[in-house]
N, C-alpha and C. Protein backbone atom coordinates (compact mmCIF):
# COMPACT_ATOMS: atom_id res chain seq x y z
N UNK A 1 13.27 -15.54 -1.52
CA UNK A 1 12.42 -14.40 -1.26
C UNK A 1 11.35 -14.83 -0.26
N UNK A 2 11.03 -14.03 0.55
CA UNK A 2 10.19 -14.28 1.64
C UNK A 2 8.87 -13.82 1.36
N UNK A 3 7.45 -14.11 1.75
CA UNK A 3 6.13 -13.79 1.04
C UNK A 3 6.07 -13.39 2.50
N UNK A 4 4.69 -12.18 2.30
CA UNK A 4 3.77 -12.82 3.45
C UNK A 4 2.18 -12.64 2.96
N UNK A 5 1.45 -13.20 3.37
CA UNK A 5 0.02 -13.70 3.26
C UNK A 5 -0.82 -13.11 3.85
N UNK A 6 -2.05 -12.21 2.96
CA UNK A 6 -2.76 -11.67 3.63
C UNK A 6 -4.06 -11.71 2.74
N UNK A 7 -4.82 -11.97 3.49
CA UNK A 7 -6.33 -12.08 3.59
C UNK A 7 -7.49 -11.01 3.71
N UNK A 8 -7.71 -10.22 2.66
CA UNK A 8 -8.93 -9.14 3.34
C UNK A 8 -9.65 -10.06 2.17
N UNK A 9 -11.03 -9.21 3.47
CA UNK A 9 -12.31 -10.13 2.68
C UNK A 9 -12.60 -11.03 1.58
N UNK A 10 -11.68 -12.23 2.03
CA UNK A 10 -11.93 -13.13 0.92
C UNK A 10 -10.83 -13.33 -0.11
N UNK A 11 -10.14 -12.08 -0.13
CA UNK A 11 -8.94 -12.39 -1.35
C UNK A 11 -7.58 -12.29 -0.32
N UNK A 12 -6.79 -13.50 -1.48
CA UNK A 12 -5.50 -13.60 -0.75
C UNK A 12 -4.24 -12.41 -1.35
N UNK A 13 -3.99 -11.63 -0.55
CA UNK A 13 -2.75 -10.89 -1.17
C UNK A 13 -1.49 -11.53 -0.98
N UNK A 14 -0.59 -11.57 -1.80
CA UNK A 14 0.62 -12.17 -1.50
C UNK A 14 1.16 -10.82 -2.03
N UNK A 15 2.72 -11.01 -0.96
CA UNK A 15 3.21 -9.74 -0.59
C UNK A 15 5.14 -10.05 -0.50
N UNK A 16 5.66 -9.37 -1.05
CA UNK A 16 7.16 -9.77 -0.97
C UNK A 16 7.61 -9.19 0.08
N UNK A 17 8.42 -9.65 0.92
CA UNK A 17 8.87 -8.59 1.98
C UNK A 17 10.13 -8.10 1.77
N UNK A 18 10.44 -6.93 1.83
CA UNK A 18 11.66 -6.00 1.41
C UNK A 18 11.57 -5.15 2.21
N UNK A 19 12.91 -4.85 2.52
CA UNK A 19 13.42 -3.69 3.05
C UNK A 19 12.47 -2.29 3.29
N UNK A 20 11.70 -1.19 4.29
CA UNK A 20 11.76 -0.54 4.22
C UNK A 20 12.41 0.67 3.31
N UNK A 21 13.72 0.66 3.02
CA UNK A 21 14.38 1.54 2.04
C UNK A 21 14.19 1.02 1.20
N UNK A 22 13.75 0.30 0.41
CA UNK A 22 13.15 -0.40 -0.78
C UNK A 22 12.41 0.50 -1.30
N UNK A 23 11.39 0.83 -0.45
CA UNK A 23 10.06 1.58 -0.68
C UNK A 23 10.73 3.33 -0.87
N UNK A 24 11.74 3.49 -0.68
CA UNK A 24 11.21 5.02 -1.09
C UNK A 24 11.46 5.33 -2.15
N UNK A 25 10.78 6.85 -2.29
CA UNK A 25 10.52 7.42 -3.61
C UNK A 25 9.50 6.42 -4.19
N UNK A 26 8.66 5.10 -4.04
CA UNK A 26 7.83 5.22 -4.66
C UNK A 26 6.79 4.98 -5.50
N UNK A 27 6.01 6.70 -4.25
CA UNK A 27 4.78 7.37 -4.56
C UNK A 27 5.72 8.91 -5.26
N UNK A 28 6.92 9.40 -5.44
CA UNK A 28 7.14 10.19 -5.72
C UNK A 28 6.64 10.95 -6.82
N UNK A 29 6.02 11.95 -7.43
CA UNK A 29 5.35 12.73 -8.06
C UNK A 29 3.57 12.78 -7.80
N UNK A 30 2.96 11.81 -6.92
CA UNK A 30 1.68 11.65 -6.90
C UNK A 30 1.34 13.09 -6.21
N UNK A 31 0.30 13.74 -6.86
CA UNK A 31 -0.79 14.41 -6.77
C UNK A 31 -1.32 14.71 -5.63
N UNK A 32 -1.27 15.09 -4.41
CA UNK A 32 -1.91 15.32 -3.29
C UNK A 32 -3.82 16.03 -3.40
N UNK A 33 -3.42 17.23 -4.69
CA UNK A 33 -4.91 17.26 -5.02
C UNK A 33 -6.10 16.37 -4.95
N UNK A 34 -7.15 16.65 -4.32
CA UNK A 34 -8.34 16.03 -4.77
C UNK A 34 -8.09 14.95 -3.78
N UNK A 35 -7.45 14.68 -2.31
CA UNK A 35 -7.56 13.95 -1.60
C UNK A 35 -8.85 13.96 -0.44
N UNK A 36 -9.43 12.67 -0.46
CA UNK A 36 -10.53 13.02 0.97
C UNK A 36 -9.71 13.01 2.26
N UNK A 37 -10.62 13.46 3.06
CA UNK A 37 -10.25 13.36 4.40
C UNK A 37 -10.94 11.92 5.05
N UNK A 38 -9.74 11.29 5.73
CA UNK A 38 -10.93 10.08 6.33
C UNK A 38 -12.15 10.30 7.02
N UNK A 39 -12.83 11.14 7.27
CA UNK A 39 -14.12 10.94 7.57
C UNK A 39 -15.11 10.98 6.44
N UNK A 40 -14.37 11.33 5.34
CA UNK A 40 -15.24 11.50 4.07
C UNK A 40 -15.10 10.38 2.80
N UNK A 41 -14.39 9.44 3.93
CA UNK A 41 -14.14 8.24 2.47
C UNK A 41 -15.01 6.93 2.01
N UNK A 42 -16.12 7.00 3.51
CA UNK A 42 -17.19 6.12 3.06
C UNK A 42 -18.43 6.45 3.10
């Protein structure tokens, strides 16, 4: 399995790398309600 390594402020994320089609479906059923708009997220 292949990692990759990532760094935001200070913490290390480790991350598996997979397939694009891996990923779908999922976020499937999540809630769109009650989302900000990016100018309103900080």
């Amino acid at each position: 399995m292949r990692i990759t390594v990532l760094d935001k402020g200070g913490v290390i994320f480790l991350v598996p790398e997979r397939p694009i089609r891996d990923y779908r479906g999922i976020a499937r059923g999540t809630s769109l309600k009650g989302l900000r708009e990016k100018k309103d997220r900080h």
